[in-house]
Protein backbone atom coordinates (compact mmCIF):
# COMPACT_ATOMS: atom_id res chain seq x y z
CA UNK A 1 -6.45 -11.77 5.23
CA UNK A 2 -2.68 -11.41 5.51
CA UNK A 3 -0.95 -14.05 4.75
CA UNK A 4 -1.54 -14.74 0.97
CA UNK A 5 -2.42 -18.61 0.73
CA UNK A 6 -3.76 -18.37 -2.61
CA UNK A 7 -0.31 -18.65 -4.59
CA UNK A 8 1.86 -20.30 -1.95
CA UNK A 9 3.21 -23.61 -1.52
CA UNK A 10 5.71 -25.53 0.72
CA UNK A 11 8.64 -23.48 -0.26
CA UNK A 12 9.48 -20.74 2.07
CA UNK A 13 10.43 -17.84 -0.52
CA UNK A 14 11.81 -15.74 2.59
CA UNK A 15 14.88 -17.73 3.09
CA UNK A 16 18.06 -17.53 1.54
CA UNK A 17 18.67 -20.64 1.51
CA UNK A 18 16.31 -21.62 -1.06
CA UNK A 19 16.87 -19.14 -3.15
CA UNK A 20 20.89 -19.70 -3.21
CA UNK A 21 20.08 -23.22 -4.03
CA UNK A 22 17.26 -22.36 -6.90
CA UNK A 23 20.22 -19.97 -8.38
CA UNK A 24 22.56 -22.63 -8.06
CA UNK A 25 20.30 -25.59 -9.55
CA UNK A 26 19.35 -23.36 -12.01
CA UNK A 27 22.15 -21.59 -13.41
CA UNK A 28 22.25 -23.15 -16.82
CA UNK A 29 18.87 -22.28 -18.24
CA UNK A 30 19.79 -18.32 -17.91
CA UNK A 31 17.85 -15.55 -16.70
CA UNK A 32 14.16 -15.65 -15.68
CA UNK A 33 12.20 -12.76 -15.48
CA UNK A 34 9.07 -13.29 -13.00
CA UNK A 35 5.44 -11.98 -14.40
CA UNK A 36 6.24 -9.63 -17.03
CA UNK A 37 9.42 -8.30 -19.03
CA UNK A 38 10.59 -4.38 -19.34
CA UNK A 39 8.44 -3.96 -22.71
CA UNK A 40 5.45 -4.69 -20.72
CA UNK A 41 5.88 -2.59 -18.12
CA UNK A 42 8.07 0.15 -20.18
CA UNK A 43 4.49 2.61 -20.37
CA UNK A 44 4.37 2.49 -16.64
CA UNK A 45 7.95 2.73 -16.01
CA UNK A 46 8.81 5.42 -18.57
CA UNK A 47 5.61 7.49 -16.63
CA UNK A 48 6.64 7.23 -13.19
CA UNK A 49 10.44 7.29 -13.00
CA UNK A 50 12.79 9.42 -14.51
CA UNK A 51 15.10 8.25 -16.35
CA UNK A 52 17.66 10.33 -14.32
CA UNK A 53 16.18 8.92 -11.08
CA UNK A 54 18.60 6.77 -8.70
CA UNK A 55 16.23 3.13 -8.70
CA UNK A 56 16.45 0.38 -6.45
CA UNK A 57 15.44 -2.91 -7.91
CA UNK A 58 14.09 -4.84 -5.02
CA UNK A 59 15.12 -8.62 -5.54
CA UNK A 60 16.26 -9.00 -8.57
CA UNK A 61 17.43 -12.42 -8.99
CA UNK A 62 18.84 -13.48 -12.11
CA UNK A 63 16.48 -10.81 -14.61
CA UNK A 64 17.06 -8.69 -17.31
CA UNK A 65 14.82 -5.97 -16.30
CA UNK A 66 17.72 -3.91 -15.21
CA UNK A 67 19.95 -4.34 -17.88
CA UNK A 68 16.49 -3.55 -20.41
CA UNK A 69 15.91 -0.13 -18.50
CA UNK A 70 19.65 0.36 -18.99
CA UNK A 71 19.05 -0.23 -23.26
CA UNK A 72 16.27 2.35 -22.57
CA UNK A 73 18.24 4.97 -21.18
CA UNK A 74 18.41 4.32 -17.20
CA UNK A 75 21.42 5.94 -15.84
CA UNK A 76 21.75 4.28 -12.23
CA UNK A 77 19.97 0.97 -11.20
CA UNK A 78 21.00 -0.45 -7.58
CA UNK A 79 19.83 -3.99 -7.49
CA UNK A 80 19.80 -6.41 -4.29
CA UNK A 81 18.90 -9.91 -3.62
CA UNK A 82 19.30 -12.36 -0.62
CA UNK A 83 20.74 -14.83 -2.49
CA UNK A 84 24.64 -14.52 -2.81
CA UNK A 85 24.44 -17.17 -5.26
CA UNK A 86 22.46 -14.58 -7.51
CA UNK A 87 24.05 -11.65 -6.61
CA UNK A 88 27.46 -12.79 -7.22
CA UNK A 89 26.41 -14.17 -11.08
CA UNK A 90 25.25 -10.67 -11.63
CA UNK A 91 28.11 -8.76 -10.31
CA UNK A 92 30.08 -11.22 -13.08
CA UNK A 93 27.64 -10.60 -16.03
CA UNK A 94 27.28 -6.68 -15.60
CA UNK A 95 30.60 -6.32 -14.75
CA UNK A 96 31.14 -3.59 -17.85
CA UNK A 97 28.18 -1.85 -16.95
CA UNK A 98 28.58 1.07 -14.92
CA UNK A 99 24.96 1.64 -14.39
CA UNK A 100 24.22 -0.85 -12.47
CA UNK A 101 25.53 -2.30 -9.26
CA UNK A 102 25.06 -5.23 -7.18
CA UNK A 103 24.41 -5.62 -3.63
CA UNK A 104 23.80 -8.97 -1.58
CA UNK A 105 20.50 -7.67 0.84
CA UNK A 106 17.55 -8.93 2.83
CA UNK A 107 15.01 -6.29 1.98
CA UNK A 108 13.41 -6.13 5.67
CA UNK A 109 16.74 -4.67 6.74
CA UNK A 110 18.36 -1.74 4.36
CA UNK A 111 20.34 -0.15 6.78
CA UNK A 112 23.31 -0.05 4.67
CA UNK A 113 21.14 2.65 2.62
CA UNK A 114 20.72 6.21 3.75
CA UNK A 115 16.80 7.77 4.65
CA UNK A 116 15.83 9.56 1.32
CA UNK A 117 18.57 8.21 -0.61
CA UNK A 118 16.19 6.79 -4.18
CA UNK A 119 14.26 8.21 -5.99
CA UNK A 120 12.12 5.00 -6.87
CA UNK A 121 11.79 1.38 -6.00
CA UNK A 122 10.74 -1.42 -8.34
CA UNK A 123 9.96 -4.59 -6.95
CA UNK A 124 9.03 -7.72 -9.58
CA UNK A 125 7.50 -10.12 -6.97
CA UNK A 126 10.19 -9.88 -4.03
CA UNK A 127 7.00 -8.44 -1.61
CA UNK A 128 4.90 -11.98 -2.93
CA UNK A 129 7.74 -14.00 -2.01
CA UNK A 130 7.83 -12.89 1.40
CA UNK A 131 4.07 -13.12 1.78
CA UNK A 132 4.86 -16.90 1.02
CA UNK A 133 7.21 -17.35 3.75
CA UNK A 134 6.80 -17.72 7.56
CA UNK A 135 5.81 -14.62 9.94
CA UNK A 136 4.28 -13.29 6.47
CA UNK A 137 2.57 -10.08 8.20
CA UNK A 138 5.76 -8.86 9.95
CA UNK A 139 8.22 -10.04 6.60
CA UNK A 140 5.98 -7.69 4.63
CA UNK A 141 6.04 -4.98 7.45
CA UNK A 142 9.65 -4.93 7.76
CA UNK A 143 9.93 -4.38 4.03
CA UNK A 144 7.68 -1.57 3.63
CA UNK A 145 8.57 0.06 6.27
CA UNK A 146 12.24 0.18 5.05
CA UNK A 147 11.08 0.97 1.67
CA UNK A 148 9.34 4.15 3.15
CA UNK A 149 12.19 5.24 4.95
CA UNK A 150 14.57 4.76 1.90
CA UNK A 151 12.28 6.56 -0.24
CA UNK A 152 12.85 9.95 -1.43
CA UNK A 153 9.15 12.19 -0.48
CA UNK A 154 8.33 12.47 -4.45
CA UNK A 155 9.61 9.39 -4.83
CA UNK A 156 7.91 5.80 -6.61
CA UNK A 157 7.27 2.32 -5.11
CA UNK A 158 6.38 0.22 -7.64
CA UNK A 159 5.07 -2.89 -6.56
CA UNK A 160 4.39 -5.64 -9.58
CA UNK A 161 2.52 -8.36 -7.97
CA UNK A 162 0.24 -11.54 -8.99
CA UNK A 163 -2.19 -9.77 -5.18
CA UNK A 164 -5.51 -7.93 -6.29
CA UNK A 165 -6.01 -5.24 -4.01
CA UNK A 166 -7.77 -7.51 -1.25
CA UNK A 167 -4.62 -9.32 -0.25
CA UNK A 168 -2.36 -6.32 -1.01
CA UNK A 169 -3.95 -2.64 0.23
CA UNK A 170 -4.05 -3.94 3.78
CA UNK A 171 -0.07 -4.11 3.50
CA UNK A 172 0.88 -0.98 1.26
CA UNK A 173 -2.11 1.47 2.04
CA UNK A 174 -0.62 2.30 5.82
CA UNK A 175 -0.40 5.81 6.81
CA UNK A 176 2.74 5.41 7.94
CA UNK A 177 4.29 5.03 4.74
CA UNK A 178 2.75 8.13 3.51
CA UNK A 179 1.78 6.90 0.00
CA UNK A 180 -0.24 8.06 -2.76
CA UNK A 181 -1.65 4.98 -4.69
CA UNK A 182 -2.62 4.64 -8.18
CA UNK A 183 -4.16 1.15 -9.50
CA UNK A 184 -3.02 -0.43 -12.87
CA UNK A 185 -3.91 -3.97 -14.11
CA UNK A 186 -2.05 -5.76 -16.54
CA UNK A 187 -3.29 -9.60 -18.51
CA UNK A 188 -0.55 -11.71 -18.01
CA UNK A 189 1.74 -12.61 -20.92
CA UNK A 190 0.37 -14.41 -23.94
CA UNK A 191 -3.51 -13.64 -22.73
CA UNK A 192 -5.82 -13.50 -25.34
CA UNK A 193 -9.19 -12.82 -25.59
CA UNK A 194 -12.36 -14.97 -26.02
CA UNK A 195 -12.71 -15.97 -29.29
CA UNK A 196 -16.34 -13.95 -30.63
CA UNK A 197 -15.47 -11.60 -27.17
CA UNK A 198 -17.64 -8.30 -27.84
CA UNK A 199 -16.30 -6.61 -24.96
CA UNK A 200 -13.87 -3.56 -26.14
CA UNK A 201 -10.59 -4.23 -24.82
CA UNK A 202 -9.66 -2.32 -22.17
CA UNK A 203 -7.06 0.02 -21.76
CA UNK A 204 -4.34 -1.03 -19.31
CA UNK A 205 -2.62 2.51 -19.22
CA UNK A 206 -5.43 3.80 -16.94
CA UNK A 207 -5.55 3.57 -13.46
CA UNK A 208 -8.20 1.90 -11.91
CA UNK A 209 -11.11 3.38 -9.99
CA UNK A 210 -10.64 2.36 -6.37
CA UNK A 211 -13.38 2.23 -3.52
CA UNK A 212 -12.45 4.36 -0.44
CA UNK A 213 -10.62 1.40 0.92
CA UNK A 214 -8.68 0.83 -2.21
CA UNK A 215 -10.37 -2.08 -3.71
CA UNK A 216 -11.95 -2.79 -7.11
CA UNK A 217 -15.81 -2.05 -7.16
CA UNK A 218 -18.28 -5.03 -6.44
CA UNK A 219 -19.01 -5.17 -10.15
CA UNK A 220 -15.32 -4.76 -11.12
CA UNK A 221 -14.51 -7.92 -13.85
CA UNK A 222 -10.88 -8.63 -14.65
CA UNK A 223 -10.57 -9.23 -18.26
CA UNK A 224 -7.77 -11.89 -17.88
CA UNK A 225 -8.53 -13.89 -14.28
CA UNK A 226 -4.32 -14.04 -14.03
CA UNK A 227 -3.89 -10.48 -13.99
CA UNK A 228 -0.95 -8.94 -13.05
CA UNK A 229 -1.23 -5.85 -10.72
CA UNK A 230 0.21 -2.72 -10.44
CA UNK A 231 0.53 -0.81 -7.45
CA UNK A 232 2.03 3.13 -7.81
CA UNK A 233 3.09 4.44 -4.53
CA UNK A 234 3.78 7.85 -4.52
CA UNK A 235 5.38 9.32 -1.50
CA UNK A 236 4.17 12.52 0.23
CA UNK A 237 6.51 15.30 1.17
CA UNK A 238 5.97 15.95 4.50
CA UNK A 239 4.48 19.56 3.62
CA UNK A 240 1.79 17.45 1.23
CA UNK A 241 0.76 15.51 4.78
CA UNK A 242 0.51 18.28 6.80
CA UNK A 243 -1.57 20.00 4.19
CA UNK A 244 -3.99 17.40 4.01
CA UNK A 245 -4.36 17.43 8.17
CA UNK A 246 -4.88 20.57 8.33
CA UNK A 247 -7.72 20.70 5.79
């Protein structure tokens, strides 16, 4: 139930050290963007987060996602990665851009950031990787958790992940992060439809109806079996929360 086996394989995605050497191995076949690019996700983006907001782009490797929100108007993008390899070839490719900075971070400890201090947080994949990696439950944990806490009440997690809501909602829908969550789903890139398909395509800029426990209905069918998902995490001011208890 919470480690995700599904996707995972002998690589421990947690650790530096694998990414550093990925980055390094890599670093002639450019940037890589992992499960979709900006234009994809540009409806839910442009809906959720200001363009005025201050966003923190949870591991963000070696893609252009930042630099596309940039093109589209985004005024200040912090990004962090654990890999200094990665971190370091972005600081040298952006170095003209004013909007966005570069920070060298392990996401289960922010500390260097202030409580409150963004007003949204994108992450591409960075809470999969951990779920990947050893002590998966308290990797994904530590994460949130300091997500939460640098979250501005108001504020937008939004968590782009490859986890239907089975593997994920037991992580992200905690009360202790306070969240509001809305349910998108996404086909992957290049999907196409059965050929003679009668089905009307469905529209991916709705959220999805949720049981009580946040999971898709028993007779729920994914159009595209590789969907991506979307989670929206909305956080409650503290007057929303004790609003709600007192009803």
């Amino acid at each position: 139930m919470f480690r995700d086996e599904s996707a995972c394989n002998t690589y421990n995605y947690g650790d530096s050290v694998y990414w550093d050497a990925r980055y390094v191995h890599e670093a002639s076949a450019g940037s890589f963007d992992w499960y979709q690019r900006y234009h994809a996700l540009r409806p839910f983006v442009r809906k959720y987060i200001p363009i005025s907001s201050r966003v923190l782009m949870v591991g963000c490797g070696n893609a252009v996602m930042s630099e596309d929100m940039v093109k589209d108007g985004y005024e200040s993008i912090m990004n962090v990665d654990i890999s200094c390899v990665a971190i370091e070839m972005m600081r040298r490719k952006y170095e003209h851009v004013p909007q966005l900075k570069y920070m060298q971070m392990d996401v289960r400890d922010m500390g260097f950031f202030l409580d409150d201090s963004f007003d949204s947080v994108i992450d591409k994949g960075t809470l999969d990787s951990l779920m990947c990696g050893t002590d998966a439950p308290i990797s994904a944990s530590q994460m949130l958790g300091e997500v939460s806490r640098i979250l501005k009440p108001g504020g937008t997690y939004m968590l782009i992940t490859y986890g239907d809501p089975t593997v994920r909602m037991p992580h992200v829908n905690r009360p202790a992060y306070n969240w509001t969550i809305d349910l998108y789903i996404i086909p992957r890139p290049g999907f196409q439809r059965a050929p003679g398909s009668t089905s009307s395509p469905k529209s991916y800029l709705s959220p999805i109806p949720t049981t009580d426990k946040g999971l898709l209905p028993a007779d729920f069918v994914l159009e595209d079996p590789d969907s991506h998902f979307i989670y929206v995490c909305r956080k409650n001011s503290d007057l929303t929360n004790s609003l709600t208890l007192d009803i």
